[in-house]
N, C-alpha and C. Protein backbone atom coordinates (compact mmCIF):
# COMPACT_ATOMS: atom_id res chain seq x y z
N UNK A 1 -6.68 18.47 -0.23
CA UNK A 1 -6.01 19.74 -0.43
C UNK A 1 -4.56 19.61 0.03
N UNK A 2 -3.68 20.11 -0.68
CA UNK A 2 -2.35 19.77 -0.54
C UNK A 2 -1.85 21.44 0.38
N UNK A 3 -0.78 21.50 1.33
CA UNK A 3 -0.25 22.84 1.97
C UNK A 3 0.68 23.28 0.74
N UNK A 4 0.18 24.58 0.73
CA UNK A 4 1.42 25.09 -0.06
C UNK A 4 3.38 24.73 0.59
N UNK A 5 4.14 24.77 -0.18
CA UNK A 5 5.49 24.47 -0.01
C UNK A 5 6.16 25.68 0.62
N UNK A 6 5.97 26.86 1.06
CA UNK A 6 5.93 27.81 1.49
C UNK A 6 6.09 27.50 2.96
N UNK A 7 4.49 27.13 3.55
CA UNK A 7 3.99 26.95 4.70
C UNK A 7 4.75 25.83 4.87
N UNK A 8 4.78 24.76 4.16
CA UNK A 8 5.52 23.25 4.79
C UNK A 8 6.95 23.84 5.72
N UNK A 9 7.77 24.81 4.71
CA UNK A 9 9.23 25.04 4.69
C UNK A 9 9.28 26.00 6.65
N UNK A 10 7.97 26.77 6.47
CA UNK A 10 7.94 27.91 7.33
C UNK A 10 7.86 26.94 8.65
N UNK A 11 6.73 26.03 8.70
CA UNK A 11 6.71 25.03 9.94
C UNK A 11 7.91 23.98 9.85
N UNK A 12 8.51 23.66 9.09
CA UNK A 12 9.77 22.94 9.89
C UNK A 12 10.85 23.33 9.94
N UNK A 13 11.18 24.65 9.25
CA UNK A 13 12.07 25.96 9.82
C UNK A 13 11.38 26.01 11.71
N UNK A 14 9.92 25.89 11.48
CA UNK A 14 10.17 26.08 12.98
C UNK A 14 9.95 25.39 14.24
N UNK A 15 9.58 23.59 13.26
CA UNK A 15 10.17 22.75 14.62
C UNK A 15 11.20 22.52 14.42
N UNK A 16 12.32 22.15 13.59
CA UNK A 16 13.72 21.59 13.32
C UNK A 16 14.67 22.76 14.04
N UNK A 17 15.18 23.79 12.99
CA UNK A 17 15.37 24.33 12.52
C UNK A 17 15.39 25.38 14.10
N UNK A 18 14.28 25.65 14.81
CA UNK A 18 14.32 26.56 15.63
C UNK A 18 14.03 26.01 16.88
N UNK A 19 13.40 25.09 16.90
CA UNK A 19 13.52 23.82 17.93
C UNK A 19 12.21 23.99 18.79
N UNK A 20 11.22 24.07 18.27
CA UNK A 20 10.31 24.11 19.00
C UNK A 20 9.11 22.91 18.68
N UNK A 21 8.36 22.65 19.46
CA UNK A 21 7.36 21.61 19.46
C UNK A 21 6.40 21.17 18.68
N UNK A 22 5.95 20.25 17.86
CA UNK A 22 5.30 19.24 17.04
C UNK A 22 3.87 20.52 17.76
N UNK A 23 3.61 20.06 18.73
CA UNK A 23 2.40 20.90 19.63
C UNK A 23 1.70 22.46 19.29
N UNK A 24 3.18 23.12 19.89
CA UNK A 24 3.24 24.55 19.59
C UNK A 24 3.02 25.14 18.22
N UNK A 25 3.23 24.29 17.23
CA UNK A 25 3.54 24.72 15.89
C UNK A 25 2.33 24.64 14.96
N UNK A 26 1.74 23.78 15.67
CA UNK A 26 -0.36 22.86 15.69
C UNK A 26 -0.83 24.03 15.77
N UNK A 27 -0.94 24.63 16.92
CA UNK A 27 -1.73 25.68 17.71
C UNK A 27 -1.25 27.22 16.58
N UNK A 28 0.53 27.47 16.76
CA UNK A 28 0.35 28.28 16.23
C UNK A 28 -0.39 28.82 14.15
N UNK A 29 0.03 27.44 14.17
CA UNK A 29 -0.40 27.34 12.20
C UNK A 29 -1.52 26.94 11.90
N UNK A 30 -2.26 26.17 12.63
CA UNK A 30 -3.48 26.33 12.73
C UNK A 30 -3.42 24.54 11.96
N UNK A 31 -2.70 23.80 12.09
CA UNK A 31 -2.46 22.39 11.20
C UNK A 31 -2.22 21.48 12.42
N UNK A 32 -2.86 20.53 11.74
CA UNK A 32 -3.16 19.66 12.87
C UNK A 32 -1.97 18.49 13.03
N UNK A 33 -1.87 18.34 14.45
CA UNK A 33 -0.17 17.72 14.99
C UNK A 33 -0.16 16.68 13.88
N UNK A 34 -0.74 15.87 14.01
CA UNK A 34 -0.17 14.59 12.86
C UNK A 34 -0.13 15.07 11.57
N UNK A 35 -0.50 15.93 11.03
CA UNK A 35 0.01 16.53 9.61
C UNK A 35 1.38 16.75 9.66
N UNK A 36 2.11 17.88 10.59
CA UNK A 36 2.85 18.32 10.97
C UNK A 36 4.00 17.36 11.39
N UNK A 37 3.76 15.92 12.26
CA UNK A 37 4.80 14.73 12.58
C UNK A 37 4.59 14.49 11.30
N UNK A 38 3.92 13.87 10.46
CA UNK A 38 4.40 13.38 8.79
C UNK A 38 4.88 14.13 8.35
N UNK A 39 5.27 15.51 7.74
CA UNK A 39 5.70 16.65 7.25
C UNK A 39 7.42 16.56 8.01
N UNK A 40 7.55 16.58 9.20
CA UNK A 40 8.86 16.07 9.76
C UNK A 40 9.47 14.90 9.32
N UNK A 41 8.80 14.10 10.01
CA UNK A 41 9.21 12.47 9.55
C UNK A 41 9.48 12.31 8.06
N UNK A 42 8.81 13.11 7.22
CA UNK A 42 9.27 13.18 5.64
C UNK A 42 11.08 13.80 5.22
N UNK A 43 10.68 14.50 6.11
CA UNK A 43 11.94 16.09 5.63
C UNK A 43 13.19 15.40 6.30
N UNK A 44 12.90 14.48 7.35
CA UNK A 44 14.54 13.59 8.24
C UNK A 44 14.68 12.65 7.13
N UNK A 45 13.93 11.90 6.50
CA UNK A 45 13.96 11.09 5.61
C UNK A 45 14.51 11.51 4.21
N UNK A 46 13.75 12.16 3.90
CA UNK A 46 14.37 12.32 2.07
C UNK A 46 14.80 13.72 2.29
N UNK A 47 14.88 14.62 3.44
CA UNK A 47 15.39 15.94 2.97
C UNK A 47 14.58 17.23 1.99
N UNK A 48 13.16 16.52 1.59
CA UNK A 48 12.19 17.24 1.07
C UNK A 48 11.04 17.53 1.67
N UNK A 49 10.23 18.80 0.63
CA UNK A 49 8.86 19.05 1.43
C UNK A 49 7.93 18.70 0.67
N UNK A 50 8.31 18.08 -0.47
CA UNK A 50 7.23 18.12 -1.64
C UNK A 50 6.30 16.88 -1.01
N UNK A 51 4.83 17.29 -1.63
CA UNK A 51 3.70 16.27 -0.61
C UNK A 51 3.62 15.09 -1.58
N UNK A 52 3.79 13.85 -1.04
CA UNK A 52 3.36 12.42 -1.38
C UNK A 52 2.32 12.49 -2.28
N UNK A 53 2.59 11.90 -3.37
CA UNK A 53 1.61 11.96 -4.72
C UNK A 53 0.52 11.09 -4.60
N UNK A 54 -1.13 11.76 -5.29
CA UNK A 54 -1.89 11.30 -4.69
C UNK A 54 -2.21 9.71 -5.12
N UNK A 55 -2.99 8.84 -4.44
CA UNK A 55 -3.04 7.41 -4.93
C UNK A 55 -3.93 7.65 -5.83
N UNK A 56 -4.18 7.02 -7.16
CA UNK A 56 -4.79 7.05 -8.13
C UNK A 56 -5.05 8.19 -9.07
N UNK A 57 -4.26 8.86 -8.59
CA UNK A 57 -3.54 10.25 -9.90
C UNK A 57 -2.38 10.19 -10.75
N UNK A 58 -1.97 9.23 -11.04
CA UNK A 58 -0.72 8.86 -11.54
C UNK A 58 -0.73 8.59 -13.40
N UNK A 59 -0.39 9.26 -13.78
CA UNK A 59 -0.49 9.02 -15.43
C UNK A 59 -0.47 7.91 -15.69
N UNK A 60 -1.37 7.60 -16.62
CA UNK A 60 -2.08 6.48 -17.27
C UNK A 60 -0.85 6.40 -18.48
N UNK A 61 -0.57 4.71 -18.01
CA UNK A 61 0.66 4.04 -19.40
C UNK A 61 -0.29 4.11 -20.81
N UNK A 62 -1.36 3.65 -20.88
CA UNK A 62 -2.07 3.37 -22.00
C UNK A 62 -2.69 4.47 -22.38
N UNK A 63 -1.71 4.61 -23.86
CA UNK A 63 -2.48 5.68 -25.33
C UNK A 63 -3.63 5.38 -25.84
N UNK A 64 -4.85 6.15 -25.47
CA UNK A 64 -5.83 5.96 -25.47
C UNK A 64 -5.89 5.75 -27.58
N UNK A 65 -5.17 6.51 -28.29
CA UNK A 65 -5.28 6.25 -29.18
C UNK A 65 -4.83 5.08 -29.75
N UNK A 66 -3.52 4.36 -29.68
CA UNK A 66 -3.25 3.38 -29.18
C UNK A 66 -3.81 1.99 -29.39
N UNK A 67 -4.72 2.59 -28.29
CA UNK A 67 -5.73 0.91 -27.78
C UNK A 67 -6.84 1.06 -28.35
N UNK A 68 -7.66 2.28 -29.16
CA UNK A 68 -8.91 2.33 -30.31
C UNK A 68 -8.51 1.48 -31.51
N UNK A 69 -7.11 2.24 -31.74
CA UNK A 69 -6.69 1.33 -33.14
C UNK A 69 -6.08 -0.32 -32.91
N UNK A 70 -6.16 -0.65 -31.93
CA UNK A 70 -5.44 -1.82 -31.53
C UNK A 70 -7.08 -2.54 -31.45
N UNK A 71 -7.52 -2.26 -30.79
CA UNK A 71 -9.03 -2.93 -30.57
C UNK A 71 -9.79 -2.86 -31.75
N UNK A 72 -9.61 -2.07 -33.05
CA UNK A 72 -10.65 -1.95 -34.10
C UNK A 72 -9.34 -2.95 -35.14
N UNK A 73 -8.27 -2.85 -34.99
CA UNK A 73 -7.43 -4.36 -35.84
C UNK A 73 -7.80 -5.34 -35.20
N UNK A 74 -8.64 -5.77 -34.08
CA UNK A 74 -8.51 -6.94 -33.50
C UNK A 74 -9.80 -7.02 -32.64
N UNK A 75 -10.60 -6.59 -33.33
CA UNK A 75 -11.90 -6.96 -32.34
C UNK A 75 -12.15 -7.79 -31.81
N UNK A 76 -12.03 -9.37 -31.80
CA UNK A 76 -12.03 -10.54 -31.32
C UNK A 76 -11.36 -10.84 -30.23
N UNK A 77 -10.27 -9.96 -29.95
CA UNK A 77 -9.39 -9.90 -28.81
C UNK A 77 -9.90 -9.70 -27.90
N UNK A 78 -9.47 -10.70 -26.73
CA UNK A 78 -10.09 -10.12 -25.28
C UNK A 78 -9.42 -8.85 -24.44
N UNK A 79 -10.32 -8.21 -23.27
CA UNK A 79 -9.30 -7.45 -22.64
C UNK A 79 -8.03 -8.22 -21.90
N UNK A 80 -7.75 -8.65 -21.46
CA UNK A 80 -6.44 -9.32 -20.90
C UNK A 80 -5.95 -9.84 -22.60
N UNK A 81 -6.35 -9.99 -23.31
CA UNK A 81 -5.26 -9.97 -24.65
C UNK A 81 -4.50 -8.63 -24.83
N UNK A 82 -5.41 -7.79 -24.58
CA UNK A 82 -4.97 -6.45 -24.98
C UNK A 82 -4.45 -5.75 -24.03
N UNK A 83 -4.49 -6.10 -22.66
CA UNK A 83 -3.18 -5.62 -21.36
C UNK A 83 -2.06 -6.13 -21.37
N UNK A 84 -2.22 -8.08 -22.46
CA UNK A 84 -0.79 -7.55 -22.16
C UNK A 84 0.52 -7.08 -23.54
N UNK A 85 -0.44 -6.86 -24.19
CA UNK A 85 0.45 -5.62 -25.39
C UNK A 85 0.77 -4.51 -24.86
N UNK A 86 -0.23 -3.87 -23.82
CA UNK A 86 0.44 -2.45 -23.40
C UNK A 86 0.88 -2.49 -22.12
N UNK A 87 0.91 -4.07 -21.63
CA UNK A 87 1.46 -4.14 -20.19
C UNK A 87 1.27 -3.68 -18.98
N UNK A 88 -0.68 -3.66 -18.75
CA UNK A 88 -1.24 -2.89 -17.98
C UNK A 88 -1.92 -4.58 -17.74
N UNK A 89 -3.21 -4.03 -16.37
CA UNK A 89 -3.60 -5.04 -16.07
C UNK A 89 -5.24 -5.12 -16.94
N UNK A 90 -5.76 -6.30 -16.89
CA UNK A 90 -7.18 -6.23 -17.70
C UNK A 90 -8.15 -5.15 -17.10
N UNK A 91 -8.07 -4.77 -15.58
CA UNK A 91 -8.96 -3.53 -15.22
C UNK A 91 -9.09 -2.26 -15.68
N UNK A 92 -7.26 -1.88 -16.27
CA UNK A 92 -6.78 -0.85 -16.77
C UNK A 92 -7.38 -0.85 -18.13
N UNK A 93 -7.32 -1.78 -19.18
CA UNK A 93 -8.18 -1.65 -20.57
C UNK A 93 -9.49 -1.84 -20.11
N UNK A 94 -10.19 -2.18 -19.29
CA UNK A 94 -11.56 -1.62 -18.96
C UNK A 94 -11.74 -0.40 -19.22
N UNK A 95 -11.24 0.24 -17.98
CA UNK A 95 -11.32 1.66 -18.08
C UNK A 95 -11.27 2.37 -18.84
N UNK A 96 -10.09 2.10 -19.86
CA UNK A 96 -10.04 3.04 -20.96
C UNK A 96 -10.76 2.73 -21.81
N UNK A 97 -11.04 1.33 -22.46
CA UNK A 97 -12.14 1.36 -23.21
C UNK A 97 -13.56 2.35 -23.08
N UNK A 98 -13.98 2.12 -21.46
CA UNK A 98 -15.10 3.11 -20.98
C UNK A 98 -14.91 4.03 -21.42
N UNK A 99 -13.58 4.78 -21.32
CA UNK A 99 -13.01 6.42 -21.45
C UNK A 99 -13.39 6.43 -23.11
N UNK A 100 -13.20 5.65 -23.82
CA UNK A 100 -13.27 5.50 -25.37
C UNK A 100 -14.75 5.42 -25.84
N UNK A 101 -15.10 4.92 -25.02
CA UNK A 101 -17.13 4.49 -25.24
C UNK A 101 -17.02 2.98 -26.01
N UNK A 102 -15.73 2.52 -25.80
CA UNK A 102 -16.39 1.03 -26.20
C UNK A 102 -16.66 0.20 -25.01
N UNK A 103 -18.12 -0.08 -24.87
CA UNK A 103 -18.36 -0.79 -23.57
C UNK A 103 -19.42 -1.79 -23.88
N UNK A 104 -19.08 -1.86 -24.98
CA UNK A 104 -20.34 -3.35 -25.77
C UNK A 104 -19.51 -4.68 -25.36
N UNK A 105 -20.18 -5.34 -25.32
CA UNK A 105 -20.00 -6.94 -25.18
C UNK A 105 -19.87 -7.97 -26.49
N UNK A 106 -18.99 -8.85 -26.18
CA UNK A 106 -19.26 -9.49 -27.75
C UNK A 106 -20.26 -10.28 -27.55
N UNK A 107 -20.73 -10.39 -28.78
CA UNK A 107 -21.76 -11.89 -29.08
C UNK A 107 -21.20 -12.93 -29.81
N UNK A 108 -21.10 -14.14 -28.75
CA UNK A 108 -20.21 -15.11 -29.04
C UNK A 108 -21.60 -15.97 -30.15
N UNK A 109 -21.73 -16.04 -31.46
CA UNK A 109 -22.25 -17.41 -31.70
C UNK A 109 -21.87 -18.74 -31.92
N UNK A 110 -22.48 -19.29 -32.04
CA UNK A 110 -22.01 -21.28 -31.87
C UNK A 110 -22.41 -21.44 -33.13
């Protein structure tokens, strides 16, 4: 759960800003001190309150449409053939294949 930008602004208006304690500001907001030292330590740094984006929420490079029609011109292609056309890694066309429902295996014959 992310703090609204509101509350971020209101608590370091009132440790910075009004000069009161990492501690005091715990107790009074009800947020716990080390939330509150990162939330500082952010705002001396870049001057913002906006919260650190989450790890593994980050928009996906690969057009899922894309890589259906790329994989049905080229079925024979492996995944690491096909990461590096869209310049992702072979885990990343896993996934999306899954996301696509292609999750068959080839059958290599001799």
């Amino acid at each position: 759960m992310s703090y609204s930008k509101d509350l971020r602004e209101s608590v370091i208006k009132f440790v910075i800003k009004e000069n009161n304690s990492m501690r005091s500001a715990s107790m009074i907001f009800g947020i716990h001190y080390n939330t509150i030292k990162e939330w500082v330590k952010i705002f001396k740094e870049t001057g913002k309150l906006s919260p650190k984006p989450i790890p593994g929420k980050q928009p996906t490079k690969i057009n899922l449409f894309s890589l259906e029609k790329q994989v049905f011109e080229h079925p024979d292609w492996f995944q690491h053939e096909h990461a590096k056309i869209f310049k992702v890694t072979q885990s990343a066309i896993s996934k999306a294949l899954a996301k696509l429902g292609i999750t068959y295996k080839k059958n290599i014959s001799l």
